[in-house]
C-alpha atoms as a PDB file:
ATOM      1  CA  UNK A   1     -32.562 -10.502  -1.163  1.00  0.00           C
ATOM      2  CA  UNK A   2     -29.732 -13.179  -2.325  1.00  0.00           C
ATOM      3  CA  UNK A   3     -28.726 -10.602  -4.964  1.00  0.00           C
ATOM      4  CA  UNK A   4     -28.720  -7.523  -2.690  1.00  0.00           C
ATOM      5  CA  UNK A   5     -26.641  -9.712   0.123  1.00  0.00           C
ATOM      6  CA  UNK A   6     -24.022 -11.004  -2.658  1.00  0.00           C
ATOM      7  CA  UNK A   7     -23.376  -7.627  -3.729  1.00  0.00           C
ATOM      8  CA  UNK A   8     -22.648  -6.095  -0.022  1.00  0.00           C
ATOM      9  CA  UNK A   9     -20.346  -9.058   0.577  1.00  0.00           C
ATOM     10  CA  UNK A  10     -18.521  -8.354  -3.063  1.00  0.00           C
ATOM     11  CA  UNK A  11     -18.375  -4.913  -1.921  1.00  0.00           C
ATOM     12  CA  UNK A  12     -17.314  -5.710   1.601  1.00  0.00           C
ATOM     13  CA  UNK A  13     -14.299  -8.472   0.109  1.00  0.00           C
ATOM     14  CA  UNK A  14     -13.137  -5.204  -2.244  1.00  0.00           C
ATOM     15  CA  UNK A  15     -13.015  -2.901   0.487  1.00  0.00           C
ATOM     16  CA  UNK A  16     -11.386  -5.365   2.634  1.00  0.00           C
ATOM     17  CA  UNK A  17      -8.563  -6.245   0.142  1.00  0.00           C
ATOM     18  CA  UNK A  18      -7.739  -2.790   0.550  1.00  0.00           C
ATOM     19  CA  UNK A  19      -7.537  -2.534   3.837  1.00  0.00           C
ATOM     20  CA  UNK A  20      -4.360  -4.223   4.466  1.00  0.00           C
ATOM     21  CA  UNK A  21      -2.350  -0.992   5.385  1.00  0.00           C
ATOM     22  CA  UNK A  22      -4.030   1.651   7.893  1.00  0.00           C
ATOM     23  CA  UNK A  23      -1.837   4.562   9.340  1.00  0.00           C
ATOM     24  CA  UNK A  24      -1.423   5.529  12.894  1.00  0.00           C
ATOM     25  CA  UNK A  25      -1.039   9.463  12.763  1.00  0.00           C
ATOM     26  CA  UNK A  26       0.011  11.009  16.032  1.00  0.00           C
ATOM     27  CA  UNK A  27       0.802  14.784  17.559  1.00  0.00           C
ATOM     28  CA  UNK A  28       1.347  15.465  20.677  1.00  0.00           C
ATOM     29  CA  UNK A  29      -0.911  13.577  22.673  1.00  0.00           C
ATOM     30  CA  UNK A  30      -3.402  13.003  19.603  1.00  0.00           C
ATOM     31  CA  UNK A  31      -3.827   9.238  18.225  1.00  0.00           C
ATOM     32  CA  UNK A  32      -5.804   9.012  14.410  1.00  0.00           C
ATOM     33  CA  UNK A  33      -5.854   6.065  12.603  1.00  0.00           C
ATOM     34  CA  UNK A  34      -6.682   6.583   8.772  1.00  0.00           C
ATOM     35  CA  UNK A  35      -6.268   4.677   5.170  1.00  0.00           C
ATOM     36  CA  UNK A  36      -4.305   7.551   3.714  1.00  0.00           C
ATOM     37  CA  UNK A  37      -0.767   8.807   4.288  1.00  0.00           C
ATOM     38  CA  UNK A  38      -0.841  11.026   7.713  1.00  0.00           C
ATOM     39  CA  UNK A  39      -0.992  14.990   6.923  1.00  0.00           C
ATOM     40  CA  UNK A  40       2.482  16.372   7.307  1.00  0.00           C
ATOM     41  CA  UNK A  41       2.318  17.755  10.498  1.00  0.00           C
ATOM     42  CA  UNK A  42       1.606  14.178  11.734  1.00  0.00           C
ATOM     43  CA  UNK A  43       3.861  11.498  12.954  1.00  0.00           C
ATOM     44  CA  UNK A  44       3.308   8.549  11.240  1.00  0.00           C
ATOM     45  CA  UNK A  45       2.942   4.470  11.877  1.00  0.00           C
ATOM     46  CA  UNK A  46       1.929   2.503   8.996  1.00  0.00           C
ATOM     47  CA  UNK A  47      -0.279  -0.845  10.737  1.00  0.00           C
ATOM     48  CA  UNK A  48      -0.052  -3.825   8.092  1.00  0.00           C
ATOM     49  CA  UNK A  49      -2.190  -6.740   8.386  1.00  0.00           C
ATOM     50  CA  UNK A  50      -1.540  -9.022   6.138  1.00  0.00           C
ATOM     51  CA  UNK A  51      -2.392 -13.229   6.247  1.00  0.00           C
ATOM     52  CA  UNK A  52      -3.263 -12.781   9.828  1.00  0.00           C
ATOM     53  CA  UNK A  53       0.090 -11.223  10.950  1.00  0.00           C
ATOM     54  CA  UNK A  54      -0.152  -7.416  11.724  1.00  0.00           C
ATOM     55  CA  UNK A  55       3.167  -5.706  11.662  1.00  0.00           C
ATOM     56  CA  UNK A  56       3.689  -1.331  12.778  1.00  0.00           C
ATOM     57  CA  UNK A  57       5.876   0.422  11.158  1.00  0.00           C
ATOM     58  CA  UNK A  58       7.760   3.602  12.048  1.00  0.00           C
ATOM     59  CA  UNK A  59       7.293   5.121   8.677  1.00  0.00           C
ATOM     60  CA  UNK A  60       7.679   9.085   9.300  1.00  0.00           C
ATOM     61  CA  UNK A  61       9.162   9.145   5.518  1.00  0.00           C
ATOM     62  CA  UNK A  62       6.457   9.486   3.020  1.00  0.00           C
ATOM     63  CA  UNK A  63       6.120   6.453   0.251  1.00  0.00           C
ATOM     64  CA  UNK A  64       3.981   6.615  -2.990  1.00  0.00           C
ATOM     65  CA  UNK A  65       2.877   3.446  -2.859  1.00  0.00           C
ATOM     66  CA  UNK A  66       2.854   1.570  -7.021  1.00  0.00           C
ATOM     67  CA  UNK A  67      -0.035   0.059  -7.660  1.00  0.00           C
ATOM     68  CA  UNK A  68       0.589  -3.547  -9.351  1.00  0.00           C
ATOM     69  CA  UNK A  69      -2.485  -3.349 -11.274  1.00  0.00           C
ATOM     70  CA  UNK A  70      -1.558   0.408 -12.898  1.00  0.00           C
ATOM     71  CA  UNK A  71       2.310  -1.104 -13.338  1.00  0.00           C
ATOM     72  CA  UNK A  72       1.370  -4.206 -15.340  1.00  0.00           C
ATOM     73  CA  UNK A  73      -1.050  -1.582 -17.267  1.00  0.00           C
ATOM     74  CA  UNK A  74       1.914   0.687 -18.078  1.00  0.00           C
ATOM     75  CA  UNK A  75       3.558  -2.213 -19.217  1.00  0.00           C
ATOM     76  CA  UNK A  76       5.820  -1.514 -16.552  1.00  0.00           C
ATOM     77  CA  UNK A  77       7.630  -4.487 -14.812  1.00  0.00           C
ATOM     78  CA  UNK A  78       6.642  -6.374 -11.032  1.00  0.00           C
ATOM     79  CA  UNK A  79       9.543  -8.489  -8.992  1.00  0.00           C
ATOM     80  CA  UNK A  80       8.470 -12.054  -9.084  1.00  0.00           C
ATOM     81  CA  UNK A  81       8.786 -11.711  -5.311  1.00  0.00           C
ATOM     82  CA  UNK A  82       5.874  -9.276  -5.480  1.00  0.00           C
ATOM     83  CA  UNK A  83       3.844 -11.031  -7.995  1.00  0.00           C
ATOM     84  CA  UNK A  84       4.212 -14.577  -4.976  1.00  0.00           C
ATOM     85  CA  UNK A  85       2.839 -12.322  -2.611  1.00  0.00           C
ATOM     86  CA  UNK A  86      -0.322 -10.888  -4.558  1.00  0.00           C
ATOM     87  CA  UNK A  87      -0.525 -13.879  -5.617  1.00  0.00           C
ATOM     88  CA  UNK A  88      -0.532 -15.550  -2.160  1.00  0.00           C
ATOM     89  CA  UNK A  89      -2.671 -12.739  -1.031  1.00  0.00           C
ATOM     90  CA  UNK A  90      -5.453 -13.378  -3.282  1.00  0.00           C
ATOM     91  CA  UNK A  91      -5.560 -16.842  -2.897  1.00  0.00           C
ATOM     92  CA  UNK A  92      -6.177 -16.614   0.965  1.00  0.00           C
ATOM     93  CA  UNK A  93      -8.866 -13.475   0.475  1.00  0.00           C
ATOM     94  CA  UNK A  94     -10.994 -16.431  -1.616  1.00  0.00           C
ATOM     95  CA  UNK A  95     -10.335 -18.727   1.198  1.00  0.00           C
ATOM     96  CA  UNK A  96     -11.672 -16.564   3.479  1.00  0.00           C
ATOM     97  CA  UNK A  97     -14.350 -15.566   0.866  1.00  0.00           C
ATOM     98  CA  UNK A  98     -15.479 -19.322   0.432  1.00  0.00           C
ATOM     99  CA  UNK A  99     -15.424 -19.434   4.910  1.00  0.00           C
ATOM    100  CA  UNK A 100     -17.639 -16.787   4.727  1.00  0.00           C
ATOM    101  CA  UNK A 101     -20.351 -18.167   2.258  1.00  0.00           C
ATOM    102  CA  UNK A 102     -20.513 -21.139   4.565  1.00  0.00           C
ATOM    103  CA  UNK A 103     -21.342 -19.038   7.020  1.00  0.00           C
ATOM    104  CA  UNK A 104     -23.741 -17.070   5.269  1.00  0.00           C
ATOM    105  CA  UNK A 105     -25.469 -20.617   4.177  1.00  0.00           C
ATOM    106  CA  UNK A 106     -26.234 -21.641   7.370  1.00  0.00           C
ATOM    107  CA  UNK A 107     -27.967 -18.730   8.079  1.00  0.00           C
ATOM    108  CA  UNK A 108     -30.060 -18.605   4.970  1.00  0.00           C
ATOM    109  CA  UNK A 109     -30.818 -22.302   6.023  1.00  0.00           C
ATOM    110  CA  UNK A 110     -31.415 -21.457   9.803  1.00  0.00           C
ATOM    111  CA  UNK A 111     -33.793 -18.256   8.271  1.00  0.00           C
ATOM    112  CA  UNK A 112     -35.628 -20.679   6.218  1.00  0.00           C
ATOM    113  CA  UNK A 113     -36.326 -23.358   9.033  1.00  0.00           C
ATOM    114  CA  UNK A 114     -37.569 -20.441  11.314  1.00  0.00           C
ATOM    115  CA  UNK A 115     -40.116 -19.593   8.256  1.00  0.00           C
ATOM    116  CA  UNK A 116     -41.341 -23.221   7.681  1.00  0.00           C
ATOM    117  CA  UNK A 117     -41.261 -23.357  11.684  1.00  0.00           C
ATOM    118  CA  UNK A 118     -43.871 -20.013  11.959  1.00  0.00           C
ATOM    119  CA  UNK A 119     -45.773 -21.540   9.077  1.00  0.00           C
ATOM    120  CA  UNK A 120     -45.900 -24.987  10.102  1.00  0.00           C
ATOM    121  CA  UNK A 121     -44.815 -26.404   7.341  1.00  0.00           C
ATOM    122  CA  UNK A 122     -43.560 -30.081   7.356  1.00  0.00           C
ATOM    123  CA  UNK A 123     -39.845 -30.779   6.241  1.00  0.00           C
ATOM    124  CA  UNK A 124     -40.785 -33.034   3.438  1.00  0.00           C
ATOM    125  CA  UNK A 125     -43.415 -29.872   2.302  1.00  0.00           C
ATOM    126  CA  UNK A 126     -42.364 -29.459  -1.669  1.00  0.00           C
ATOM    127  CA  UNK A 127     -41.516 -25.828  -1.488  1.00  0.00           C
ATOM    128  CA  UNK A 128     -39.291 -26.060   1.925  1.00  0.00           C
ATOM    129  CA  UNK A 129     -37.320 -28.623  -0.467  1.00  0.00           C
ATOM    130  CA  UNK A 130     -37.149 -26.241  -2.921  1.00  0.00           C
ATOM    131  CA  UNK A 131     -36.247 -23.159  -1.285  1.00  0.00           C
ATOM    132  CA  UNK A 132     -33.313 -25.575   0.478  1.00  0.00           C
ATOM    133  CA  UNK A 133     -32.105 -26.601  -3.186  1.00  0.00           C
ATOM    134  CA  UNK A 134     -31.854 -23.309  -4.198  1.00  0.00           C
ATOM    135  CA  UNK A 135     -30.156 -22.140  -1.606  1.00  0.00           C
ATOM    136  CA  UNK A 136     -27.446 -24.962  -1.624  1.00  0.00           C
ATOM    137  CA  UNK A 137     -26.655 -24.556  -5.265  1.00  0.00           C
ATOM    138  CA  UNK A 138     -26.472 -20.745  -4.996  1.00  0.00           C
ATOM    139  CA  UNK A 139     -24.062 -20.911  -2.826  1.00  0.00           C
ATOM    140  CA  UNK A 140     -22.173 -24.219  -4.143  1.00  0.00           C
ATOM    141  CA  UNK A 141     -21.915 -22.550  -7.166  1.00  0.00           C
ATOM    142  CA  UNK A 142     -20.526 -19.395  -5.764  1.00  0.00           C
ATOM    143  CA  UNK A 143     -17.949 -21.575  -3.917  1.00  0.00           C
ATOM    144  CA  UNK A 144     -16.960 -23.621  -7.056  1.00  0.00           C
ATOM    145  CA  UNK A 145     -16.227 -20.514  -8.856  1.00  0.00           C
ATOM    146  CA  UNK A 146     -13.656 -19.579  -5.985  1.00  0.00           C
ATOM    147  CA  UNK A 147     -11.936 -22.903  -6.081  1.00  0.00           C
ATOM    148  CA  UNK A 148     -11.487 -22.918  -9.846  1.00  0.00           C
ATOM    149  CA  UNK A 149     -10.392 -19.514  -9.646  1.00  0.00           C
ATOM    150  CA  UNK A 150      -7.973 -20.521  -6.534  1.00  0.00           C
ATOM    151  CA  UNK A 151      -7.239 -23.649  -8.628  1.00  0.00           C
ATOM    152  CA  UNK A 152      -6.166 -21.461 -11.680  1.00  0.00           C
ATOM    153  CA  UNK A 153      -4.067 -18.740  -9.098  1.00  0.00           C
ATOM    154  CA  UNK A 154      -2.297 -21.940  -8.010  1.00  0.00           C
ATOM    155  CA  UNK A 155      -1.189 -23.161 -11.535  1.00  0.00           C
ATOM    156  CA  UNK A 156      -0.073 -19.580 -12.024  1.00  0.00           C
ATOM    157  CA  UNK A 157       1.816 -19.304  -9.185  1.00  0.00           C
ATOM    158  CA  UNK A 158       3.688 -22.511  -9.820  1.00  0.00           C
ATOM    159  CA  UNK A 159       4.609 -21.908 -13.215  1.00  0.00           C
ATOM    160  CA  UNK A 160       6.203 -18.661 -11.662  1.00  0.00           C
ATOM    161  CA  UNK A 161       7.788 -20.219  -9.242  1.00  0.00           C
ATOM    162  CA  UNK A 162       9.404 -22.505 -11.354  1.00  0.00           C
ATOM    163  CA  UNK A 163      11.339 -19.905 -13.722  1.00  0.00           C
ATOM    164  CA  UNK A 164      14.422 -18.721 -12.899  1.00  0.00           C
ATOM    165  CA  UNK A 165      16.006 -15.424 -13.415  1.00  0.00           C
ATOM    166  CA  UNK A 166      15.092 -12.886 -14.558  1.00  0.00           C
ATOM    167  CA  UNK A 167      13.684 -11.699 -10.704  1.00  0.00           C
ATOM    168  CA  UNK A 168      11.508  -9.146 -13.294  1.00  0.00           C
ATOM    169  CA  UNK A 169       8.512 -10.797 -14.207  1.00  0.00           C
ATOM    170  CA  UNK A 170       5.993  -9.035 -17.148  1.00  0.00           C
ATOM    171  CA  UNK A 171       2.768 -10.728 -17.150  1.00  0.00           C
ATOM    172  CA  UNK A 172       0.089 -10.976 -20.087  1.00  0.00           C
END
């Protein structure tokens, strides 16, 4: 169950970090919101959420968005400016990640004491202990590997930061 309810909220935080731009389409009287550029025909808003501010957009002109990840693949060049912001962004989607393991603690730990409560088990019952242990390490774990990873985004950030010109950074 723990394995199956990690993976949906991997899948969720991957979908969500992708979610940062959604278009308003409109003609005529007609309102669509999608995740792609509006058809043609379509007059287009692009909605931006982004650390909790959500901006719109008159953006009628069509962009092709790059892709940071295929640019430092093509060994293409980012603006350090750019790099800051992914940067930035990533280390507040692990924030948010770490919130929501909290959350989804306490209700592995309020499911459990609903069990033992059913069963009538005793607190100080071996297995209740057990099951409890487990739980808080999963999860302590899953949140330590966030803050070392935040930790490590951090350093990187700073030592960008720090250098000057060029504004084109290349990284490794």
């Amino acid at each position: 169950m723990a394995k199956k309810l990690l993976f949906i909220v991997l899948a969720m935080s991957a979908f969500t970090a992708q979610a940062n731009t959604i278009y308003k389409c409109m003609k005529d009287e007609k309102v669509i919101f999608s995740q792609t550029v509006c058809p043609q025909e379509y007059s287009q808003h692009k909605i931006e959420y982004q650390l909790g501010i959500t901006t719109e957009i008159d953006s009628d002109k069509r962009e092709l968005k790059d892709d940071p990840l295929k640019a430092l693949l093509n060994k293409q060049t980012i603006s350090k400016e750019k790099l800051l912001q992914l940067l930035d962004g990533e280390i507040y989607r692990l924030k948010q990640e770490n919130s929501y393991f909290e959350i989804l603690r306490a209700s592995e730990i309020q499911k459990l004491d609903r069990k033992r409560y059913w069963q009538t088990t005793p607190k100080d019952d071996p297995s209740y202990g057990l099951e409890l242990q487990n739980i808080s390490e999963r999860f302590n774990d899953l949140t330590k590997n966030n803050i070392n990873v935040i930790r490590v985004l951090n350093q990187h950030k700073m030592k960008v930061s720090a250098e000057t010109p060029p504004d084109e950074y290349m990284s490794n």
